[in-house]
C-alpha atoms as a PDB file:
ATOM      1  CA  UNK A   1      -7.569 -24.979  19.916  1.00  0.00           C
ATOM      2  CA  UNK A   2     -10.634 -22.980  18.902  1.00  0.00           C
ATOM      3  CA  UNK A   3     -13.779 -22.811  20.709  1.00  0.00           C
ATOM      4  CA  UNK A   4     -17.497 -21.442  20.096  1.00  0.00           C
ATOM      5  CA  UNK A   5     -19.900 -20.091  22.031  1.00  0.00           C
ATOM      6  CA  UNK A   6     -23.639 -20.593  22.708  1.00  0.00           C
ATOM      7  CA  UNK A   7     -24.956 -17.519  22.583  1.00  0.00           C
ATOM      8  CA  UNK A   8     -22.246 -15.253  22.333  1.00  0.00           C
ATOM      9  CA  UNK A   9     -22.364 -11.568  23.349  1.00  0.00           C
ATOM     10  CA  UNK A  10     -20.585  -9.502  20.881  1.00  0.00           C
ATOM     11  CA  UNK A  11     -17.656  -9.182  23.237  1.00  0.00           C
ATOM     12  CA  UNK A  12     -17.388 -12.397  23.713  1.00  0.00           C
ATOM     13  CA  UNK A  13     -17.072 -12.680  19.728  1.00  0.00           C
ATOM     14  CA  UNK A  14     -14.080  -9.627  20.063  1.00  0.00           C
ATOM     15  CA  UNK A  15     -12.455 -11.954  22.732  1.00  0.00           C
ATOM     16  CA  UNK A  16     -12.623 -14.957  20.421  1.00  0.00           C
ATOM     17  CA  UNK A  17     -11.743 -13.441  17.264  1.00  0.00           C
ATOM     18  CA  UNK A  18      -8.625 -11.575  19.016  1.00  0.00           C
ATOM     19  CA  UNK A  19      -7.811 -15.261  20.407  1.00  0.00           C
ATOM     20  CA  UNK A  20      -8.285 -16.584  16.645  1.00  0.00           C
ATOM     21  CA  UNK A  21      -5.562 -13.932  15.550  1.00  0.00           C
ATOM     22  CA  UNK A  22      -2.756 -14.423  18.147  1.00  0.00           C
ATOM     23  CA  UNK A  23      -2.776 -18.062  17.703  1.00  0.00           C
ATOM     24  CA  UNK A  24      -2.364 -17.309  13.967  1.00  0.00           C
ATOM     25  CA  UNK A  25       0.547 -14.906  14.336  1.00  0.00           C
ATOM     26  CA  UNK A  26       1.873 -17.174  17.005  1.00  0.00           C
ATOM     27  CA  UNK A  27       1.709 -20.389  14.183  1.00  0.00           C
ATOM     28  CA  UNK A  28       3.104 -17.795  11.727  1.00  0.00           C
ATOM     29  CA  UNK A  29       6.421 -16.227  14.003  1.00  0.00           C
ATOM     30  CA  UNK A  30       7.104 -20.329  14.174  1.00  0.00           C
ATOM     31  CA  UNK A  31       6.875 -21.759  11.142  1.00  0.00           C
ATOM     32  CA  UNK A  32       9.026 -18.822  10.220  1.00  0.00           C
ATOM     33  CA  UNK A  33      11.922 -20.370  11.891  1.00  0.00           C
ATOM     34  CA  UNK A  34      12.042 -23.390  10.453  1.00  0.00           C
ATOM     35  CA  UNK A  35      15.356 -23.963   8.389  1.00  0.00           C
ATOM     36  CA  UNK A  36      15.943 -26.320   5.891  1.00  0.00           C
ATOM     37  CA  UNK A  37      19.725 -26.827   5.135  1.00  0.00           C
ATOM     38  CA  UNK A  38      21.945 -28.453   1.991  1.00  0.00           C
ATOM     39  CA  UNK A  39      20.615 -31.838   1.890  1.00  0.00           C
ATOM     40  CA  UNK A  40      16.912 -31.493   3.464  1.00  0.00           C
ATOM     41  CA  UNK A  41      14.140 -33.057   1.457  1.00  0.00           C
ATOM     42  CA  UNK A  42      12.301 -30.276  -0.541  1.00  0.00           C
ATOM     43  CA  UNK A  43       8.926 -30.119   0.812  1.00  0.00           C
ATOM     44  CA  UNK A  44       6.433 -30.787  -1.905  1.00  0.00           C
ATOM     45  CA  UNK A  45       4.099 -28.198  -2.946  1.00  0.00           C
ATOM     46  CA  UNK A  46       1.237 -27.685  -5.687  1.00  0.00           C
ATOM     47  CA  UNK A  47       0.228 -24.535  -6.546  1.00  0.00           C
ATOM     48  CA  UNK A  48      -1.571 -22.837  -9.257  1.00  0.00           C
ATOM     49  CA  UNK A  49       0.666 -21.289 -11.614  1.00  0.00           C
ATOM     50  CA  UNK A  50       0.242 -17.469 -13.745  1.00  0.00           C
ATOM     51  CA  UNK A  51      -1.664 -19.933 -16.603  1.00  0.00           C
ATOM     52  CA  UNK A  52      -4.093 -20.939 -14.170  1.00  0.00           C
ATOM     53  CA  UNK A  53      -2.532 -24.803 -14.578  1.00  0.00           C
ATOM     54  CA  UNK A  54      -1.081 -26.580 -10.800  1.00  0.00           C
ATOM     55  CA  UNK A  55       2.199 -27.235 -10.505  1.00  0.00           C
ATOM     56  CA  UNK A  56       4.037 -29.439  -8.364  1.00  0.00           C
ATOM     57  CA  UNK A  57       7.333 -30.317  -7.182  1.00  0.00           C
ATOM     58  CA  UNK A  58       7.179 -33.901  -8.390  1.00  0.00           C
ATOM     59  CA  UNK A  59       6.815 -32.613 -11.593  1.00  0.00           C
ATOM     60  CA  UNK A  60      10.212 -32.096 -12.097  1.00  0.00           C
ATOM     61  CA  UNK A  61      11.784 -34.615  -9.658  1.00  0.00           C
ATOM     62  CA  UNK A  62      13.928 -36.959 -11.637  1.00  0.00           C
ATOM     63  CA  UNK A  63      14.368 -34.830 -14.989  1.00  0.00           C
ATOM     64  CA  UNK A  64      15.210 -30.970 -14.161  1.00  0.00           C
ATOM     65  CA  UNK A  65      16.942 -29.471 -11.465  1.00  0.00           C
ATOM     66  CA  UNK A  66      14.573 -26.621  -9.919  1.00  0.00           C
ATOM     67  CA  UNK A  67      15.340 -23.397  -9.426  1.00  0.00           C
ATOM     68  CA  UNK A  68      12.567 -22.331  -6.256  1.00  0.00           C
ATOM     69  CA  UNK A  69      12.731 -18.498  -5.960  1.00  0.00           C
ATOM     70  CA  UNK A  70      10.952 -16.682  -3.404  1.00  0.00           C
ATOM     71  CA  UNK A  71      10.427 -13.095  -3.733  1.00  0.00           C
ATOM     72  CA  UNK A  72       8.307 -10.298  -1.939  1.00  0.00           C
ATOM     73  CA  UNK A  73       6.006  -8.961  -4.642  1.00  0.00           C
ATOM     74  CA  UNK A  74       5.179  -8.884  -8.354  1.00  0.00           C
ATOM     75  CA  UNK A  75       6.421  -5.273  -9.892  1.00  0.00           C
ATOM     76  CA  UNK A  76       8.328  -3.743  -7.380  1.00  0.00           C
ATOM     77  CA  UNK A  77      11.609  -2.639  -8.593  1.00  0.00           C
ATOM     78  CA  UNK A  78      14.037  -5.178  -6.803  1.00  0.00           C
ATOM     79  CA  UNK A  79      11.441  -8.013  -8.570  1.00  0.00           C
ATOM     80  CA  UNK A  80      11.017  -7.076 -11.564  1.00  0.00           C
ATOM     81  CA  UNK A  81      14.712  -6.921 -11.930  1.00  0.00           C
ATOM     82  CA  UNK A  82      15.214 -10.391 -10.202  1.00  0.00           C
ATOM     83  CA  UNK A  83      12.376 -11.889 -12.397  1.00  0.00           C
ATOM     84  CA  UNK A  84      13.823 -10.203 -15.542  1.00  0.00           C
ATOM     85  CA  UNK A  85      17.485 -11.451 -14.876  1.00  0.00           C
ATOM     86  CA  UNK A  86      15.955 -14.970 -14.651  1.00  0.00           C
ATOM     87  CA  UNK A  87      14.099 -14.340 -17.969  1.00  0.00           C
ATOM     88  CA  UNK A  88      17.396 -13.220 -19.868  1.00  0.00           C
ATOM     89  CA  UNK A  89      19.204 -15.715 -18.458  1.00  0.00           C
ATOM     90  CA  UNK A  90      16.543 -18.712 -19.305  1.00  0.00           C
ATOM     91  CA  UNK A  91      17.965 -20.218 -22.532  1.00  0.00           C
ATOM     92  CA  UNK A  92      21.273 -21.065 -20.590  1.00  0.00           C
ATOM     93  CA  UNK A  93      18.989 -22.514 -17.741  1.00  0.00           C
ATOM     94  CA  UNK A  94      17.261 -24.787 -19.618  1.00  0.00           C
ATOM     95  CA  UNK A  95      20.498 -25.783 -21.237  1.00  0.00           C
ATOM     96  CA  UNK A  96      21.490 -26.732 -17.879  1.00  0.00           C
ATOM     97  CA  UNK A  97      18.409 -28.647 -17.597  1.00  0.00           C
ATOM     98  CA  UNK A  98      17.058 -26.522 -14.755  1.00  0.00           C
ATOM     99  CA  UNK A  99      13.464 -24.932 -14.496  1.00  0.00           C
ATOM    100  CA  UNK A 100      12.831 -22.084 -12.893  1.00  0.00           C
ATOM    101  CA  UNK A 101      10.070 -21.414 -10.688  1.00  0.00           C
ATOM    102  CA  UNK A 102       8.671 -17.988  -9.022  1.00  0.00           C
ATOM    103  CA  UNK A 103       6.763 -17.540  -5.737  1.00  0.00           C
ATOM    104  CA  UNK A 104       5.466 -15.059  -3.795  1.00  0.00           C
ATOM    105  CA  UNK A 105       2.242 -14.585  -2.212  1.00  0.00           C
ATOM    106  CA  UNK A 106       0.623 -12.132  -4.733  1.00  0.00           C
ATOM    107  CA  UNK A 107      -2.630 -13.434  -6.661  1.00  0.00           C
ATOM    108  CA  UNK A 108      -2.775 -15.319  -9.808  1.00  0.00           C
ATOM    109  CA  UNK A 109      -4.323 -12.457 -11.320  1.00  0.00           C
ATOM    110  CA  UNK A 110      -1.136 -10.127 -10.125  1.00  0.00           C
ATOM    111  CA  UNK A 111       1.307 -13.148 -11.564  1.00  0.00           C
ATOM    112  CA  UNK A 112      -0.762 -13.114 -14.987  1.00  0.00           C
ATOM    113  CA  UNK A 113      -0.037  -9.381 -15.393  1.00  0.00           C
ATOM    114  CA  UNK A 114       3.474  -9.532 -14.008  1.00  0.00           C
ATOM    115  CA  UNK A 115       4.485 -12.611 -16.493  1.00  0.00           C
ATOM    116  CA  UNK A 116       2.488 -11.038 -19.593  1.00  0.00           C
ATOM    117  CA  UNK A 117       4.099  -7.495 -18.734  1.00  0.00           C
ATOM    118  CA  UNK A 118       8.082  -8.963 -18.456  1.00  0.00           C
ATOM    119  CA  UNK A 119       7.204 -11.830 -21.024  1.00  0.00           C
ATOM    120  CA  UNK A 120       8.574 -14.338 -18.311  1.00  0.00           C
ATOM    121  CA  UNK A 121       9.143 -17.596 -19.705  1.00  0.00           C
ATOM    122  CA  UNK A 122       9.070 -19.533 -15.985  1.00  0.00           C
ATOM    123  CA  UNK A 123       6.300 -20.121 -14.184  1.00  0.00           C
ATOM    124  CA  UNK A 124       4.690 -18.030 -11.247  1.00  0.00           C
ATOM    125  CA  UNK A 125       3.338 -19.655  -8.282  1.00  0.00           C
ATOM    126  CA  UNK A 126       0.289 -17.686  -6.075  1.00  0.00           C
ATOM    127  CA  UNK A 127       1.292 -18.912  -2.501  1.00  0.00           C
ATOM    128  CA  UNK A 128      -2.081 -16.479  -1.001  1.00  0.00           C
ATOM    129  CA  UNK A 129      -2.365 -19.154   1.658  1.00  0.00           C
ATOM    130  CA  UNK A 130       1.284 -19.100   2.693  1.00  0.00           C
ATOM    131  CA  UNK A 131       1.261 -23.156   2.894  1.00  0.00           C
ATOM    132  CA  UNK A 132       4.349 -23.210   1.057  1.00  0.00           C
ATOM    133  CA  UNK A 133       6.192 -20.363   2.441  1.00  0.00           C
ATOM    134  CA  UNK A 134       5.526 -21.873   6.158  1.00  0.00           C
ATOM    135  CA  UNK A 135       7.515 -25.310   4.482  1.00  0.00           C
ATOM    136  CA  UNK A 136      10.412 -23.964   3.454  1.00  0.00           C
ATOM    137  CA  UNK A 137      10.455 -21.039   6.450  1.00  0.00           C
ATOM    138  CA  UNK A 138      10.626 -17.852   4.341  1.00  0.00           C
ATOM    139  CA  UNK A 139       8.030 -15.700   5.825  1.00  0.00           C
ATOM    140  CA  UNK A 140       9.533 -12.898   7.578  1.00  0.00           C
ATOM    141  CA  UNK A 141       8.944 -12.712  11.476  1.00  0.00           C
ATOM    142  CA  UNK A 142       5.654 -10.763  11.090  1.00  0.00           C
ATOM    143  CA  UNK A 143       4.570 -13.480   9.309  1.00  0.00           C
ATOM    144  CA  UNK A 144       3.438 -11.339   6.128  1.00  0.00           C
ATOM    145  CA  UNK A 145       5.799 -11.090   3.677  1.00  0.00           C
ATOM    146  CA  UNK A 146       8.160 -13.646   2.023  1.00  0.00           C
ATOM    147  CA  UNK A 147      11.859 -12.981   2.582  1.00  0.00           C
ATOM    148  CA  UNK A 148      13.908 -12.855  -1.092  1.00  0.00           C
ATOM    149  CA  UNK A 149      15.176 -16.462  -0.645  1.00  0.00           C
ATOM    150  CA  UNK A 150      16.346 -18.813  -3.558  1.00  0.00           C
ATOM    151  CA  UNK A 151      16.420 -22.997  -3.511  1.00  0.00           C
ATOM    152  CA  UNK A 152      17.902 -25.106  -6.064  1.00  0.00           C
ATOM    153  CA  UNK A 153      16.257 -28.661  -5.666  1.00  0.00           C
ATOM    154  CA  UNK A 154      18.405 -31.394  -7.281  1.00  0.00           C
ATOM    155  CA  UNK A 155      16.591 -34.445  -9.729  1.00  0.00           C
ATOM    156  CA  UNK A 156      16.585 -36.288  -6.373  1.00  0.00           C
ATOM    157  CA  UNK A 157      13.839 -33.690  -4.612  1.00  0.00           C
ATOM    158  CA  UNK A 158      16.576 -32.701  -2.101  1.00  0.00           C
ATOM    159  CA  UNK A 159      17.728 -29.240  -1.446  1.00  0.00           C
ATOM    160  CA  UNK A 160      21.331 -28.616  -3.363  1.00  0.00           C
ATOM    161  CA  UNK A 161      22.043 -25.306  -2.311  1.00  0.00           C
ATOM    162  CA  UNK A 162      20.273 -22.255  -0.396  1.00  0.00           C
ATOM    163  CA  UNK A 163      20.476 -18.431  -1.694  1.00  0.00           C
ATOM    164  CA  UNK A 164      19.752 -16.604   1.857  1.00  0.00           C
ATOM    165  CA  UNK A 165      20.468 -13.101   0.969  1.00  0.00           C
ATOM    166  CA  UNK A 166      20.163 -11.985  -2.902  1.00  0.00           C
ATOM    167  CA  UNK A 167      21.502  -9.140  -4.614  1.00  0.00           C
ATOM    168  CA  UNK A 168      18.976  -8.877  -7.543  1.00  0.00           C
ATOM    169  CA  UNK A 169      21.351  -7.577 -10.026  1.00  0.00           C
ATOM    170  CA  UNK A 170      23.826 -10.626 -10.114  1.00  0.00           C
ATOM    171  CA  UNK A 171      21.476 -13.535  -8.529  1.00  0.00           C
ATOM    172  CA  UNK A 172      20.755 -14.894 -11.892  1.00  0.00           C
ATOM    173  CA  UNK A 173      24.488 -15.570 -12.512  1.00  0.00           C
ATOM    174  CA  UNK A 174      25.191 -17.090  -9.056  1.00  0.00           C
ATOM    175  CA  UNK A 175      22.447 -19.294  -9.703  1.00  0.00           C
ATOM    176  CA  UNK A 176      23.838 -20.537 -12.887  1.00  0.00           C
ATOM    177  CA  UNK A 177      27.809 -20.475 -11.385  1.00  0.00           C
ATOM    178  CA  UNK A 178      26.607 -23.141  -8.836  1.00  0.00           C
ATOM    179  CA  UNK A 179      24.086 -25.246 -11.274  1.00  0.00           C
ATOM    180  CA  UNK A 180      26.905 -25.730 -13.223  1.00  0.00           C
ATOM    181  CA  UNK A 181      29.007 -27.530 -10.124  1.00  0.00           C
ATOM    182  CA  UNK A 182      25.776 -29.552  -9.362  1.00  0.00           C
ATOM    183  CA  UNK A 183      26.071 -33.691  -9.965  1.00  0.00           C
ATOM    184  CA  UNK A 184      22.809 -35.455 -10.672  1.00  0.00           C
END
C-alpha cells in the first residue's frame, strides 16, 4: 500500500506523505464502524496500565467480570466525574466480583496524574496507538477521539452488555443495576 521513491524530489515526498495520511484516516473512518453486539467475543488487548505494569484481557477471563470503559480524556469535567463515580462505587464492584478498567488514549504519564489526583482504585489503560479503540469501534468518525462507551465482558471473554451513550452522573449505578442480573 505504501511506496518509496528513488530519489525523491521534495514534492514528490508532499505527494507521498499526503497519500500516507488519507490512507490512515481512511483505515481510521472504518475501523470506526465496526460494532460489536451482546454476545461478540471481547477482543483481547494488552496495554500498559497508570503503574507502568501490562494488562490484559485474559487476565481476568474466568474469575471477574470486566467492566471496559472508554472515555475521551483524563481531567475533563464529564471524566473526572465518570472516573470518580466508578471510584465511589468500587467496594460494591468488587463485591460483585467485577474489575473495572479505564481507557482512553491519553499517555501513561496523563493516567499516573489522573489516578494519583482522584485516588482511583481501577486501573488506567494508555491506548496512544488506538489498537484497541479500532477493536472494539469507539473512535469517533474523525478518527481522533474515543466516544464515552462502556463494555461489561462476562468470565467467558464475551461481551454481556454495551453502554452506547453515558450520562456520567448515574453510569456507575447502571453499571452495577445490570452486573447484578449477569449469570456466570
Amino acid at each position: 500500500m505504501f511506496f518509496t521513491l528513488a530519489n525523491p524530489k521534495r514534492s514528490d515526498l508532499t505527494k507521498q506523505l499526503n497519500f500516507s495520511n488519507h490512507i490512515f484516516h481512511f483505515v481510521d473512518e472504518v475501523y470506526s464502524l465496526i460494532k460489536l453486539k451482546v454476545g461478540d467475543k471481547a477482543p483481547k488487548f494488552t496495554l500498559i496500565d497508570d503503574r507502568g505494569l501490562p494488562a490484559s484481557l485474559k487476565d481476568y477471563l474466568g474469575k471477574k467480570l470486566v467492566v471496559l470503559y472508554f472515555y475521551p480524556k483524563d481531567f475533563t469535567s464529564g471524566c473526572t466525574k465518570e472516573a470518580c463515580s466508578f471510584r465511589d462505587d468500587y467496594q460494591v464492584y468488587e463485591e460483585k466480583g467485577a474489575i473495572v478498567i479505564g481507557v482512553s488514549l491519553d499517555s501513561l504519564e496523563s493516567h499516573k496524574k489522573f489516578s494519583e489526583k482522584y485516588n482511583l482504585p481501577f486501573l488506567l489503560l494508555s491506548n496512544n496507538q488506538k489498537e484497541i479503540a479500532i477493536k472494539y469501534g469507539v473512535l469517533d468518525s474523525g478518527g481522533k477521539k474515543i466516544k464515552r462507551i462502556t463494555f461489561i465482558i462476562n468470565k467467558q471473554g464475551r461481551i454481556a452488555w454495551i453502554f452506547p451513550k453515558v450520562d456520567v452522573k448515574k453510569h456507575s449505578k447502571e453499571v452495577l443495576r445490570i452486573i447484578a442480573k449477569i449469570k456466570d
